[in-house]
C-alpha atoms as a PDB file:
ATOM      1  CA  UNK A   1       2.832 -13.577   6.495  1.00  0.00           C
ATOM      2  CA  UNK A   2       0.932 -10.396   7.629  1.00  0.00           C
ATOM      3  CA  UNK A   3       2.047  -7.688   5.295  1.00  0.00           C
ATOM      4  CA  UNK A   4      -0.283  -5.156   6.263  1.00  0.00           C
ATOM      5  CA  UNK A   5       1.754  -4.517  10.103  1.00  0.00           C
ATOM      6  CA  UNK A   6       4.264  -2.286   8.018  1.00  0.00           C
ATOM      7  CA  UNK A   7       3.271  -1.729   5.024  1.00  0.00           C
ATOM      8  CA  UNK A   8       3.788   1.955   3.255  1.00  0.00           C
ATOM      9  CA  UNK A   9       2.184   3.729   0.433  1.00  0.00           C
ATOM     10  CA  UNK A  10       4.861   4.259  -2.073  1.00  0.00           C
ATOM     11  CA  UNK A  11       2.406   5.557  -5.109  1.00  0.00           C
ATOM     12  CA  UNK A  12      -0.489   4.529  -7.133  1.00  0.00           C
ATOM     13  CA  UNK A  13      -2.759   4.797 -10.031  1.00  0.00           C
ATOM     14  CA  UNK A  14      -5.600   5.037 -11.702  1.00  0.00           C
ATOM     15  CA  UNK A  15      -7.899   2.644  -8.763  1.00  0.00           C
ATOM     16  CA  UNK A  16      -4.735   1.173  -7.481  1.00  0.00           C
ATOM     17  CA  UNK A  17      -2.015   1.587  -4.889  1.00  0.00           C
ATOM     18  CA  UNK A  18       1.354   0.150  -4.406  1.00  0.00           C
ATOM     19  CA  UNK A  19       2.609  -0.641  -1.607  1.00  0.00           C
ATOM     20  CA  UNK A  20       6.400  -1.776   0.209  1.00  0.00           C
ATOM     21  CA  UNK A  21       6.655  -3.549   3.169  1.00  0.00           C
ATOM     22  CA  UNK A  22       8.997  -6.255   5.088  1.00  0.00           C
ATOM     23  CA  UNK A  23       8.252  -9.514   6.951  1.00  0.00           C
ATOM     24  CA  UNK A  24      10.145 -12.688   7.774  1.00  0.00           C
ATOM     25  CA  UNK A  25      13.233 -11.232   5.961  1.00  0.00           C
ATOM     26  CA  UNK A  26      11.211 -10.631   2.863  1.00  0.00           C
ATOM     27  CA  UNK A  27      10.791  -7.127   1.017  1.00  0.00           C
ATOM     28  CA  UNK A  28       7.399  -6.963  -0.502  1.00  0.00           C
ATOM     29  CA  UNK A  29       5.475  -5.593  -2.702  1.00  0.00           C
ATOM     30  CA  UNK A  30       1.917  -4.900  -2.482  1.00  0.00           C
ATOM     31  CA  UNK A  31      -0.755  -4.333  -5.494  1.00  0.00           C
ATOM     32  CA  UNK A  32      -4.382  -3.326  -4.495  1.00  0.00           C
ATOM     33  CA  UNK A  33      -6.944  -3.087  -6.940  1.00  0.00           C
ATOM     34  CA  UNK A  34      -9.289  -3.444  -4.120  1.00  0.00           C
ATOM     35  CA  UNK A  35     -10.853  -0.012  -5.590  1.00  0.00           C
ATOM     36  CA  UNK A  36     -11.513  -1.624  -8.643  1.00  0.00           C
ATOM     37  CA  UNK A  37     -13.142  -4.720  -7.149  1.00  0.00           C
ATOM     38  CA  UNK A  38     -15.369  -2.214  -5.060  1.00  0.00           C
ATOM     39  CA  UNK A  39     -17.029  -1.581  -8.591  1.00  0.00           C
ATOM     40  CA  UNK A  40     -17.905  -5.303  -9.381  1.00  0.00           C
ATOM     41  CA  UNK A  41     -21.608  -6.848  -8.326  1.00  0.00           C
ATOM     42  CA  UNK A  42     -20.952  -9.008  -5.350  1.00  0.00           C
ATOM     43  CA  UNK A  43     -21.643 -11.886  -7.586  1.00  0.00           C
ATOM     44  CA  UNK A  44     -18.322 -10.976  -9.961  1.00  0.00           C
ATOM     45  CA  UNK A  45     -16.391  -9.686  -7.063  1.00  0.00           C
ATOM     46  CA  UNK A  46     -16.748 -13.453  -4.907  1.00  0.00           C
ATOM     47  CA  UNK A  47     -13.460 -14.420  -4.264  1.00  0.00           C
ATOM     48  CA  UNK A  48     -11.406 -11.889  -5.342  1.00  0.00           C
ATOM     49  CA  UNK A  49      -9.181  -9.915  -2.846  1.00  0.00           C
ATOM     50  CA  UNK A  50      -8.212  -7.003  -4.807  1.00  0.00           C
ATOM     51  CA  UNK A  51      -4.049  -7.525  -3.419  1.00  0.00           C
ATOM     52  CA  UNK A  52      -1.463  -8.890  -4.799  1.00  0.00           C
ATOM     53  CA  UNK A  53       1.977  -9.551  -3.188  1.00  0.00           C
ATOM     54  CA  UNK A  54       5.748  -9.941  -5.186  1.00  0.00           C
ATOM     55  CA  UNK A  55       7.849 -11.064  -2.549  1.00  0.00           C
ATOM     56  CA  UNK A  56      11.930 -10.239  -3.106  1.00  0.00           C
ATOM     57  CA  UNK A  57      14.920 -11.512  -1.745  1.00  0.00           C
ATOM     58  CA  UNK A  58      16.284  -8.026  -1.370  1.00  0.00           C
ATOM     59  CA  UNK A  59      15.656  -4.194  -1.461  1.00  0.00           C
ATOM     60  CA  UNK A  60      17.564  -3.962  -4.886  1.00  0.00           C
ATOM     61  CA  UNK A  61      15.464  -6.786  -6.289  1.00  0.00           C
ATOM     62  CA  UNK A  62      12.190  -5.441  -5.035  1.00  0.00           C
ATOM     63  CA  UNK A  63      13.658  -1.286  -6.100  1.00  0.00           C
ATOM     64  CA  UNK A  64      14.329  -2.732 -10.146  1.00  0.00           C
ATOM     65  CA  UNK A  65      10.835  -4.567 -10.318  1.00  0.00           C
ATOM     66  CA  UNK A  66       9.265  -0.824  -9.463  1.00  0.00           C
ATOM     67  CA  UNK A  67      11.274   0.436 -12.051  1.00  0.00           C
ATOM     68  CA  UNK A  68       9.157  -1.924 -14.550  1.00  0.00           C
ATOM     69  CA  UNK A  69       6.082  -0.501 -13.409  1.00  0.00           C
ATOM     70  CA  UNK A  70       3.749   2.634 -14.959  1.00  0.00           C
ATOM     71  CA  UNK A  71       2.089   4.568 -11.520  1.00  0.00           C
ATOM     72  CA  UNK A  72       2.773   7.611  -9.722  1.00  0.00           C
ATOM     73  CA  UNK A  73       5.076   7.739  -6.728  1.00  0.00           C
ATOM     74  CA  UNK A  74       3.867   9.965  -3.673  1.00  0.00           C
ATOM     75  CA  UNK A  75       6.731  12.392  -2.693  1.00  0.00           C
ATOM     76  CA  UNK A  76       7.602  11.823   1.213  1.00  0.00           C
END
């Protein structure tokens, strides 16, 4: 699953961003902390990848789990 095709800033934070996007009839959402990681010594950043990805069965699903979450949303 290649999530990065589509994906769309939706908001962020303090060094992260948040993501939504769809593939293979998922709706996805995307955590990078990859700022955060950018400030680690190669040595304590090995093997991390800074994403993380909550896949959803549906829109709603994926729209209440934001709902949970503390960030700032970017205005379209």
């Amino acid at each position: 699953m290649d999530p990065n095709t589509n994906r769309t800033l939706i908001g962020g934070g303090e060094g992260f961003a948040i993501y939504t996007a769809e593939a293979h009839g998922k709706h996805l959402l995307i955590l990078d902390e990859s700022t955060c990681i950018g400030l680690l010594s190669d040595e304590d950043a090995e093997g991390l990848s800074g994403e993380k990805i909550l896949e959803f069965a549906s829109e709603m699903e994926r729209s209440e789990h934001l709902k949970k979450l503390r960030y700032r949303p970017i205005s379209p």
